[in-house]
N, C-alpha and C. Protein backbone atom coordinates (compact mmCIF):
# COMPACT_ATOMS: atom_id res chain seq x y z
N UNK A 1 3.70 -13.64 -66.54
CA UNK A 1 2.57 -13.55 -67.42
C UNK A 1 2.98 -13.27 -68.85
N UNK A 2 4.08 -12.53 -69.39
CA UNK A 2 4.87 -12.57 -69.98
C UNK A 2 5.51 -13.79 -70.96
N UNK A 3 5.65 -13.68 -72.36
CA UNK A 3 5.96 -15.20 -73.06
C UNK A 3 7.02 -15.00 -72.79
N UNK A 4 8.14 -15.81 -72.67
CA UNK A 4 9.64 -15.53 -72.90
C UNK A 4 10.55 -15.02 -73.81
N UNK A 5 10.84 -13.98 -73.07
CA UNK A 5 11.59 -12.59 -73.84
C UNK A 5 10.39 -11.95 -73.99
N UNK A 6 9.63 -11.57 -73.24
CA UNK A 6 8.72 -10.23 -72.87
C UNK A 6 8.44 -10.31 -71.49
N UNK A 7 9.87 -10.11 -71.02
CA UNK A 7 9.66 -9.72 -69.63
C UNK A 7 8.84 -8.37 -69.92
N UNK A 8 8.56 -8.03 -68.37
CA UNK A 8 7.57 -6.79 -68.12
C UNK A 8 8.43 -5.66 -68.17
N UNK A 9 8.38 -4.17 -68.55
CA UNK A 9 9.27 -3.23 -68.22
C UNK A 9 9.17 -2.45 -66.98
N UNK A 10 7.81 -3.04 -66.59
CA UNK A 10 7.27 -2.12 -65.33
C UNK A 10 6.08 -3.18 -64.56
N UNK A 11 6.40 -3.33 -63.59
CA UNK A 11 5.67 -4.12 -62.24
C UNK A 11 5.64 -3.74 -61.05
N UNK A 12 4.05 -3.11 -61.09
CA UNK A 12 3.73 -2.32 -59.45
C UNK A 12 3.01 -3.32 -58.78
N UNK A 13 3.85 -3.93 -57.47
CA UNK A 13 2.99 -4.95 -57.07
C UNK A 13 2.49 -4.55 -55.98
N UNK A 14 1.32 -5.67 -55.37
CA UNK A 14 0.37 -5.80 -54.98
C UNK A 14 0.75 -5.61 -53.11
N UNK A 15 1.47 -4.76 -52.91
CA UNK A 15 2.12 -5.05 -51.39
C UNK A 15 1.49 -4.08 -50.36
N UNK A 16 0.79 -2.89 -51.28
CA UNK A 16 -0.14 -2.13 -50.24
C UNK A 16 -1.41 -2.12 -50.23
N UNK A 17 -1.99 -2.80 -50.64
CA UNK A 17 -3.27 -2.96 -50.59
C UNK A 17 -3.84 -2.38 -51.96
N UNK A 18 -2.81 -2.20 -52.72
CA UNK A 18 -2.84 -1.37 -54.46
C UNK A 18 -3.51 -2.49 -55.21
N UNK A 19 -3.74 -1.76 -56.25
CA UNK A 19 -3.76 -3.24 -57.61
C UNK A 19 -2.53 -3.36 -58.13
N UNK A 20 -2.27 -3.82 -59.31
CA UNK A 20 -1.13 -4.11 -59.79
C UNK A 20 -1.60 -4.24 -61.33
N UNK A 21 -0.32 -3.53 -61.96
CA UNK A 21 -0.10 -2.89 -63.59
C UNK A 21 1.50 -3.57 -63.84
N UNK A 22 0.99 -4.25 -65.01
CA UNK A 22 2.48 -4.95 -66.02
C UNK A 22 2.57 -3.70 -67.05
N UNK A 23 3.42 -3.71 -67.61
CA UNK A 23 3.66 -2.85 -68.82
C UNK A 23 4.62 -3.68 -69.70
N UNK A 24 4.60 -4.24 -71.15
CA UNK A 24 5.74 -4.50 -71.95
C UNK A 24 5.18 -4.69 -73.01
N UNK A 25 5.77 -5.04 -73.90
CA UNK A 25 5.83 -4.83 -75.93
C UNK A 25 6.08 -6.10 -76.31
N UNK A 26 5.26 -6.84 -76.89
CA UNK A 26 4.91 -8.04 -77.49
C UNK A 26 5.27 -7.47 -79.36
N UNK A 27 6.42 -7.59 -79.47
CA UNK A 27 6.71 -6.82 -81.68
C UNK A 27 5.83 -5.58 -81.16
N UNK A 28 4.82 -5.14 -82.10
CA UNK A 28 4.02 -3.74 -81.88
C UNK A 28 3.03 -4.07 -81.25
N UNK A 29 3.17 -4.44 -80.11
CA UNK A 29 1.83 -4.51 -79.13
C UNK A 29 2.08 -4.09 -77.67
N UNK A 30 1.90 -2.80 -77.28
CA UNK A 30 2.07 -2.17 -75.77
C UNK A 30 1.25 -3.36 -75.06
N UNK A 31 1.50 -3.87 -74.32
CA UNK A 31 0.79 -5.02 -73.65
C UNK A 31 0.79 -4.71 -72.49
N UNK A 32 -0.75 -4.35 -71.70
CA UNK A 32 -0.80 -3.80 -70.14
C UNK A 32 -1.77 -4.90 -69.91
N UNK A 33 -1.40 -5.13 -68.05
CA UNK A 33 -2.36 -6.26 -67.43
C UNK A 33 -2.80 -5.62 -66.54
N UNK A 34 -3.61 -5.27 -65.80
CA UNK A 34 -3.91 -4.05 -65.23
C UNK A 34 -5.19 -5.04 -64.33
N UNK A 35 -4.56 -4.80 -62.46
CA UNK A 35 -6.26 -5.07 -62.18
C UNK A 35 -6.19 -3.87 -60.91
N UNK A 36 -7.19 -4.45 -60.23
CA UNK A 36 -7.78 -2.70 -59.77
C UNK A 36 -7.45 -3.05 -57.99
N UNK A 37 -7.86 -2.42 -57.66
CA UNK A 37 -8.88 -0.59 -57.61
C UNK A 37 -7.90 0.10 -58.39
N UNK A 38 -8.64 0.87 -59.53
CA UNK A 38 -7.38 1.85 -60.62
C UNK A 38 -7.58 3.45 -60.08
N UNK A 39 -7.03 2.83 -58.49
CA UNK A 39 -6.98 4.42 -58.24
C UNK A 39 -5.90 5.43 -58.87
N UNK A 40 -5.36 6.40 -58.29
CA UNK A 40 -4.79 7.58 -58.31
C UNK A 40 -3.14 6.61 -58.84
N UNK A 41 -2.81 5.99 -57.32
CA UNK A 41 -1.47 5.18 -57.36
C UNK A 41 -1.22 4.08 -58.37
N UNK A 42 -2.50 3.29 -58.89
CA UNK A 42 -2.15 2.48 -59.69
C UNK A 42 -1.98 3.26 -60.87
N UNK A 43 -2.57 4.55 -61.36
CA UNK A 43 -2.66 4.90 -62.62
C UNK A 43 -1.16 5.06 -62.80
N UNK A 44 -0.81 6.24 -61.83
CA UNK A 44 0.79 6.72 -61.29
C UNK A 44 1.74 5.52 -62.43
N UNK A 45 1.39 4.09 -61.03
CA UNK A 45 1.97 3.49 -61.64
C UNK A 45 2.23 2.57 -62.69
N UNK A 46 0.73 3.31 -63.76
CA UNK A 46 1.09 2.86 -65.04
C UNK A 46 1.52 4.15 -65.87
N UNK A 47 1.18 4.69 -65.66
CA UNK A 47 1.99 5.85 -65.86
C UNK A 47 3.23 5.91 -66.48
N UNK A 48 4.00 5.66 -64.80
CA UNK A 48 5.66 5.37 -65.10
C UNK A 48 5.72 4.17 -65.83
N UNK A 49 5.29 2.66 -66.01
CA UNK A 49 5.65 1.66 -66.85
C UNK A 49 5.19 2.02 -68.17
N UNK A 50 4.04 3.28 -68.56
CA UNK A 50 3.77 3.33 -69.78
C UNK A 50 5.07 4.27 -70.13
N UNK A 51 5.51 5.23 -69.75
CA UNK A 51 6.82 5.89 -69.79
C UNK A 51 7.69 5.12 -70.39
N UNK A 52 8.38 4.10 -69.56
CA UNK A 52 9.63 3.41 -69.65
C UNK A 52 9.12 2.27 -70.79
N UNK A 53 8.13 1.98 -71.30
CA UNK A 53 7.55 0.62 -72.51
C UNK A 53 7.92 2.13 -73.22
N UNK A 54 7.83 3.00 -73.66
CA UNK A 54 8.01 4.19 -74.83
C UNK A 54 8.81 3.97 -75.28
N UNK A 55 9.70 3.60 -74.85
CA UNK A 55 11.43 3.59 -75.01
C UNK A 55 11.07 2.50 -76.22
N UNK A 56 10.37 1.37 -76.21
CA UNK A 56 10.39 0.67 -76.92
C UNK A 56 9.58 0.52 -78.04
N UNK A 57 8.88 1.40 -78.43
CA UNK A 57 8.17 1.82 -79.64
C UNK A 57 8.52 1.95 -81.08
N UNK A 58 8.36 0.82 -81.48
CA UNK A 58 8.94 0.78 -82.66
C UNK A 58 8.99 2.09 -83.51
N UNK A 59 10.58 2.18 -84.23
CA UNK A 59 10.87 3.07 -84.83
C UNK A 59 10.02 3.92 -85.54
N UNK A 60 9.17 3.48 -86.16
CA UNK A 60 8.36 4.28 -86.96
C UNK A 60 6.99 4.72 -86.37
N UNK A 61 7.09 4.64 -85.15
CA UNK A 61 5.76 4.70 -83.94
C UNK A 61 4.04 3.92 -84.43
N UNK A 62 4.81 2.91 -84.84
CA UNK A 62 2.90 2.19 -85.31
C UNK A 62 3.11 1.05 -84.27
N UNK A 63 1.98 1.42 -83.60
CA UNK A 63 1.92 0.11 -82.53
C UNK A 63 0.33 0.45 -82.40
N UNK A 64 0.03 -0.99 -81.93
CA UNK A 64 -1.12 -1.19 -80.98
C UNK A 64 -1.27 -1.14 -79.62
N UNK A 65 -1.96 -0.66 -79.00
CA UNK A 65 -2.18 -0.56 -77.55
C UNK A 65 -3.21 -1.67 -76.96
N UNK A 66 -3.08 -2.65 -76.45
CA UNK A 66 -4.08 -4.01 -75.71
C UNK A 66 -3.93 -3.92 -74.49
N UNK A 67 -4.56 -3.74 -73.77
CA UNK A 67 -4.89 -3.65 -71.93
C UNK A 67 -5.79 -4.61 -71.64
N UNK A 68 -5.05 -5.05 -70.78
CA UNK A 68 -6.64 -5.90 -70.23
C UNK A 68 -6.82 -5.56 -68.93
N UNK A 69 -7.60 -5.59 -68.49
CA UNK A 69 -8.19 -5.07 -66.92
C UNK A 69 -9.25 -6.41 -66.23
N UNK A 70 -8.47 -6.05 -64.96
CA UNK A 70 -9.34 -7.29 -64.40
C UNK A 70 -9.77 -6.65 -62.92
N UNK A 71 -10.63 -7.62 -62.82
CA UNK A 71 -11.67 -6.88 -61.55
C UNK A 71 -10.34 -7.03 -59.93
N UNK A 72 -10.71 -5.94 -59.30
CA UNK A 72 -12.29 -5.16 -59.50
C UNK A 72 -12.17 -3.85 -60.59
N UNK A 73 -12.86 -3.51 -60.99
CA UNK A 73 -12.91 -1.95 -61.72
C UNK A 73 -13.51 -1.07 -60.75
N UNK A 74 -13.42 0.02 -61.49
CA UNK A 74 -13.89 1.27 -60.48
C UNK A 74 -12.41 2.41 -60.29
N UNK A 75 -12.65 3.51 -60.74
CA UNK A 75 -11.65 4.73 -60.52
C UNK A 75 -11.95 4.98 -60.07
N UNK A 76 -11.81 6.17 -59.13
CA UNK A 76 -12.39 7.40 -58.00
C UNK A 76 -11.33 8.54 -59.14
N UNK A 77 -11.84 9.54 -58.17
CA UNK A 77 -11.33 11.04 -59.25
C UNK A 77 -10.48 11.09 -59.68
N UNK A 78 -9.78 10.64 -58.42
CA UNK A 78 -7.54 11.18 -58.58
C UNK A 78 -7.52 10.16 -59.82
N UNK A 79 -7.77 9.09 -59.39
CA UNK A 79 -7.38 7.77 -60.66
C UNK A 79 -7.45 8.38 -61.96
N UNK A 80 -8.77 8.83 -62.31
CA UNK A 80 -9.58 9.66 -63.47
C UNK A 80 -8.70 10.61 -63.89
N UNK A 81 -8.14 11.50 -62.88
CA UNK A 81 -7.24 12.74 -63.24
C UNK A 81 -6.13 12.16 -64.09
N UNK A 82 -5.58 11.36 -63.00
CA UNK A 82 -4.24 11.21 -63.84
C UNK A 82 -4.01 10.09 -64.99
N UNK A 83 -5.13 9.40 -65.14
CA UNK A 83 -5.31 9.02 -66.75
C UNK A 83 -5.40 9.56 -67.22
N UNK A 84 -6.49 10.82 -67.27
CA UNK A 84 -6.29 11.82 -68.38
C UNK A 84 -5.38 12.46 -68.50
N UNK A 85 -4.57 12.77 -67.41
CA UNK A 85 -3.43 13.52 -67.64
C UNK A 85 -2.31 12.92 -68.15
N UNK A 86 -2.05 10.93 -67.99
CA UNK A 86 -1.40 10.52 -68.49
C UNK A 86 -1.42 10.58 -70.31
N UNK A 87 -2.77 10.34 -70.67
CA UNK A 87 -3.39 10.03 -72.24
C UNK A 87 -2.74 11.43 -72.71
N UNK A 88 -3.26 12.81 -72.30
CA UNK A 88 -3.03 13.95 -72.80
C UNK A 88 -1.40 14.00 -72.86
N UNK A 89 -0.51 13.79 -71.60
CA UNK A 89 0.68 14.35 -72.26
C UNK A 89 1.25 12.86 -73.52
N UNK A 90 0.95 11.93 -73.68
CA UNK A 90 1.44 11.10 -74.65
C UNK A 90 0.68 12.18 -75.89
N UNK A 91 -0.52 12.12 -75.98
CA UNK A 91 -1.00 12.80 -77.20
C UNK A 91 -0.30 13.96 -77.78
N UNK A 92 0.16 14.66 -76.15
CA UNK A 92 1.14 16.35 -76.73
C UNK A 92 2.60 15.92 -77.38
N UNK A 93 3.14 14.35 -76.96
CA UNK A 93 4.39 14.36 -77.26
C UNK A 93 4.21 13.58 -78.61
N UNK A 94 3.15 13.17 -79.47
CA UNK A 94 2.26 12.40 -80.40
C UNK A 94 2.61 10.81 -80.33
N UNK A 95 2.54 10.14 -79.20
CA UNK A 95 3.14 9.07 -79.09
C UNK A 95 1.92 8.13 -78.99
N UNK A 96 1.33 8.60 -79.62
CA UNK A 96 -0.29 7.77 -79.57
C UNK A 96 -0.36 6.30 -80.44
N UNK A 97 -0.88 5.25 -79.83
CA UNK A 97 -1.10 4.12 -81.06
C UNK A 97 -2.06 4.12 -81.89
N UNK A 98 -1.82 3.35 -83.22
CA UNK A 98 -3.15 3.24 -83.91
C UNK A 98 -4.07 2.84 -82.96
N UNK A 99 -4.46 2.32 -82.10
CA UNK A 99 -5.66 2.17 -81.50
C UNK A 99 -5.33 1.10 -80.44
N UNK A 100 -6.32 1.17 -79.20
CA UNK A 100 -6.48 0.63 -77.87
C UNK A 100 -7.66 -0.27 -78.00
N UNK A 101 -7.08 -1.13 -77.61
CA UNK A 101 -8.35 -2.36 -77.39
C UNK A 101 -7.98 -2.45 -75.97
N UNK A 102 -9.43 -2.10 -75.53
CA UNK A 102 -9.57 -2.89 -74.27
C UNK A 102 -10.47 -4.37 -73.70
N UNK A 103 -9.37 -5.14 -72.98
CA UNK A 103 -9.96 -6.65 -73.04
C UNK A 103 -10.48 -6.79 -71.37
N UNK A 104 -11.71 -7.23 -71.61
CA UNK A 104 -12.40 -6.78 -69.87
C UNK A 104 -13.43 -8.15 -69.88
N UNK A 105 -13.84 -8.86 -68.87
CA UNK A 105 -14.58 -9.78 -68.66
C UNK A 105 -15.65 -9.47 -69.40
N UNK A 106 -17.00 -10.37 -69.69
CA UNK A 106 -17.63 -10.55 -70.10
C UNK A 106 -18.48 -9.52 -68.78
N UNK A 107 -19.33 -8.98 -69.00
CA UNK A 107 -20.41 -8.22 -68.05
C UNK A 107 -19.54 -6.94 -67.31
N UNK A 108 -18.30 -6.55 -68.05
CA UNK A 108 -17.49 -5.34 -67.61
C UNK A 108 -17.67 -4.27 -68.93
N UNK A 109 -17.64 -4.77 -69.66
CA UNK A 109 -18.10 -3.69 -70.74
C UNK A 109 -18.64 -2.25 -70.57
N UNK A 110 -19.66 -2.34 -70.10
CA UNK A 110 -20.25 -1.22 -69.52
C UNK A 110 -19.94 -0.93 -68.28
N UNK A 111 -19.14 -1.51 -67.24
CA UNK A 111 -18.97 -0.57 -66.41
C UNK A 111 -18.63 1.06 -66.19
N UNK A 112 -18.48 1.66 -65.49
CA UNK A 112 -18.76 3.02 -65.80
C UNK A 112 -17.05 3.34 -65.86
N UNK A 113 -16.30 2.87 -64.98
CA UNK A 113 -14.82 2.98 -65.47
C UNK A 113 -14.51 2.93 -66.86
N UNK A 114 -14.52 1.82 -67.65
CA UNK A 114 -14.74 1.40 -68.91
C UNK A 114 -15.21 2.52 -69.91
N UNK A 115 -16.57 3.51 -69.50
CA UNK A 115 -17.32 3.86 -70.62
C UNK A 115 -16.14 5.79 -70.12
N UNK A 116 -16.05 5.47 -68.95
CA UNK A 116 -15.16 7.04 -68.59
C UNK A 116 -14.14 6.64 -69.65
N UNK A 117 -12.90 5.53 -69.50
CA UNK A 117 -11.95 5.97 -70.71
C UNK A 117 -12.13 5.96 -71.53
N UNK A 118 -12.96 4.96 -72.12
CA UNK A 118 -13.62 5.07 -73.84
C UNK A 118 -13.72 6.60 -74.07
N UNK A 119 -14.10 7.39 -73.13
CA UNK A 119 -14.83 8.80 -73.64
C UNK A 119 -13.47 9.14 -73.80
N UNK A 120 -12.28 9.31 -73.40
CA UNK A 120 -10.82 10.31 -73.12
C UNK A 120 -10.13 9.45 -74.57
N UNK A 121 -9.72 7.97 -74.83
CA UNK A 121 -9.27 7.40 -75.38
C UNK A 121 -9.61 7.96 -76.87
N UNK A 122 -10.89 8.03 -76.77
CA UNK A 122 -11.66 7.99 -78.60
C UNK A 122 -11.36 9.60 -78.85
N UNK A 123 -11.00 10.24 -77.88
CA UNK A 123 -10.54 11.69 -78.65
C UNK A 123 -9.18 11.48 -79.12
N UNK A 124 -8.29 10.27 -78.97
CA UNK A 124 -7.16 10.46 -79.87
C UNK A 124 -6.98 9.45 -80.96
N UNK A 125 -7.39 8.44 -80.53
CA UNK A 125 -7.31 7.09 -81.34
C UNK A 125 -8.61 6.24 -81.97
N UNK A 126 -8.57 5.24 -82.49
CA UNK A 126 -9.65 4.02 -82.57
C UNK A 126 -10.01 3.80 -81.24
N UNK A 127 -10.79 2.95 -80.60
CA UNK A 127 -10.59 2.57 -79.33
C UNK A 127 -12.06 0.92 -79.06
N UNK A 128 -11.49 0.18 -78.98
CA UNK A 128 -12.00 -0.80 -79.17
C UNK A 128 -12.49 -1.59 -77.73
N UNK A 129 -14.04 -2.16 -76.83
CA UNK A 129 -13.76 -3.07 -75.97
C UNK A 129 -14.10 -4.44 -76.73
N UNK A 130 -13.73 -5.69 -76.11
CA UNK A 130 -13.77 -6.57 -76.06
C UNK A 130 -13.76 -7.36 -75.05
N UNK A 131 -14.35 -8.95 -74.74
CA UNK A 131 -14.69 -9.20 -73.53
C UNK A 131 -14.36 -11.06 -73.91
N UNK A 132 -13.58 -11.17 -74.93
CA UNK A 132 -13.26 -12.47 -75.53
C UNK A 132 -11.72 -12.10 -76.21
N UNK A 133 -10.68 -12.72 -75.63
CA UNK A 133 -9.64 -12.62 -76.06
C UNK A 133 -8.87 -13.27 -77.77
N UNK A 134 -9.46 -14.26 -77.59
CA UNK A 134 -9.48 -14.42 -79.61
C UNK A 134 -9.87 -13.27 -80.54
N UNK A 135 -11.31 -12.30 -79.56
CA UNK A 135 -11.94 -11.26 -79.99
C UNK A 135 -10.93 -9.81 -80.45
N UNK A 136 -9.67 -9.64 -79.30
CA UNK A 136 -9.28 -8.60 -78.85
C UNK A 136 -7.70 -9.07 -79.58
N UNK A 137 -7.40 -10.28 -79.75
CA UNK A 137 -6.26 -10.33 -80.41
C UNK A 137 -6.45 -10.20 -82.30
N UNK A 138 -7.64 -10.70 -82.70
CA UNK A 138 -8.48 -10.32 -83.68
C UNK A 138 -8.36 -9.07 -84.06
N UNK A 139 -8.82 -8.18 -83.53
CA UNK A 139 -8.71 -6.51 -83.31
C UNK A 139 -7.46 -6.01 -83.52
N UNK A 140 -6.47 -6.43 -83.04
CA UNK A 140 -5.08 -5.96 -82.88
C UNK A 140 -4.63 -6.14 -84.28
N UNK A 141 -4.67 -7.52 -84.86
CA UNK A 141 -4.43 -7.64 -86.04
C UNK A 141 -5.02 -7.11 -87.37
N UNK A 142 -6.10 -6.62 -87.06
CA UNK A 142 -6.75 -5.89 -88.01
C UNK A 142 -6.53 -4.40 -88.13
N UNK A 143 -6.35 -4.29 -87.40
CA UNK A 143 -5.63 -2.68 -87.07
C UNK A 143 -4.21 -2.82 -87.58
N UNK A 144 -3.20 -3.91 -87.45
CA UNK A 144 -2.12 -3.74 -87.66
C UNK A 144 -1.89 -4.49 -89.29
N UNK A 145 -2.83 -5.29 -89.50
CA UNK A 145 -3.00 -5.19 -91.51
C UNK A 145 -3.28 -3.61 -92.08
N UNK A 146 -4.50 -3.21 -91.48
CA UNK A 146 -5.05 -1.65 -92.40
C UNK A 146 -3.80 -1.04 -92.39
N UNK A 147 -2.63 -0.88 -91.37
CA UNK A 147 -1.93 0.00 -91.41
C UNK A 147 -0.60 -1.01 -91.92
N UNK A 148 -0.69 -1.82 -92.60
CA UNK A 148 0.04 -2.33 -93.66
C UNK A 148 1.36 -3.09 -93.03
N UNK A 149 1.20 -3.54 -92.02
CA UNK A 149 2.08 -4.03 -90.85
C UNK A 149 1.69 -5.81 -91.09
N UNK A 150 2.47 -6.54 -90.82
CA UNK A 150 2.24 -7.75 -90.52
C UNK A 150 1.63 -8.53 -89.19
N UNK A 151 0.54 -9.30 -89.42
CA UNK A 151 -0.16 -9.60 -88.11
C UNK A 151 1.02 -10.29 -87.27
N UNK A 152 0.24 -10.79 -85.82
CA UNK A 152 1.13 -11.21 -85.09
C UNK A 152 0.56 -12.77 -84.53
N UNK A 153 0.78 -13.53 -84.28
CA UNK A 153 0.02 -15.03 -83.76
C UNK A 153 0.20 -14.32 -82.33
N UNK A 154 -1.66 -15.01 -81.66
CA UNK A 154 -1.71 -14.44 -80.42
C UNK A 154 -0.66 -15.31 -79.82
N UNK A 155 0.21 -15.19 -78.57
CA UNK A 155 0.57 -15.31 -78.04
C UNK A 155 -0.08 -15.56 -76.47
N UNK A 156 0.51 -16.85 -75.85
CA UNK A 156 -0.13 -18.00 -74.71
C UNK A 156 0.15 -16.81 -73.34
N UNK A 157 0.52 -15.59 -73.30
CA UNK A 157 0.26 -14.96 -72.48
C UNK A 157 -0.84 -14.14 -71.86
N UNK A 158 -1.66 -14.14 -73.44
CA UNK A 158 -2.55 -13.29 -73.23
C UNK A 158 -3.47 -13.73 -72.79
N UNK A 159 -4.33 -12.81 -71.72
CA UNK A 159 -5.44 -13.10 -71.33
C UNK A 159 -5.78 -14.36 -70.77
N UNK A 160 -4.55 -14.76 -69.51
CA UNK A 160 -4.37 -15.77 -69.01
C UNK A 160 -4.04 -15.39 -67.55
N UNK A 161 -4.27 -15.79 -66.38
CA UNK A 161 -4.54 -15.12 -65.30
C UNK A 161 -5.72 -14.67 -64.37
């Protein structure tokens, strides 16, 4: 899913009945593919791929954060916990991006998963949904002009799948 030379740094696949989370860095773009159930284990294991993509954070820590999530949605608690617990310790170590766009089907917007991280996300950052990927690569680049960075041409990976 990946353009060439953005392999993934982290791939939890789909072998227990889990969802499955990509993690990798497109220049300054944390790039997560994320589909569900986003329980407890999938968060886990974005978790650890958001961990190991750190490593690659450009020097001066300005990046964008773009997720896209694909159905099904829906957290249960544990899931809930340890996103927040993931978001909070990045925030304690200040490894936060200018801002998270999240890219979600058209009629996911409001799901209640969706409006739970919006609430955790917007206490550290911008935090953007979108439900049109021209929309959400749009976003990225505008965030990464204000902060005086050079845009990026979307790239044929995104939001393909």
């Amino acid at each position: 899913m990946n353009a060439p030379g953005h392999a993934p740094l982290h791939e939890q696949p789909d072998t227990h009945g889990f969802g499955r989370v990509t993690v990798g860095f497109i220049g300054r773009v944390m790039h997560y593919i994320a589909q569900g159930p986003f329980d407890a284990a999938l968060m886990a294991a974005a978790k650890r791929g958001t961990n190991i993509a750190a490593d690659r954070i450009p020097a001066d820590r300005r990046y964008v954060s773009l997720m896209e999530f694909r159905r099904p949605l829906g957290m249960d608690d544990e899931g809930l916990r340890e996103f927040k617990e993931t978001v909070g310790g990045f925030v304690e170590r200040q490894t936060v991006p200018l801002a998270t766009i999240l890219l979600v089907a058209p009629g996911d917007e409001d799901a209640a998963m969706v409006l739970d991280m919006a609430a955790v996300y917007r206490r550290s950052r911008p935090f953007q949904v979108c439900t049109d990927v021209t929309a959400a690569w749009d976003e990225v680049n505008r965030v990464l002009r204000e902060a005086g960075l050079p845009e990026q041409p979307l790239p044929a990976s995104i939001g393909r799948g």
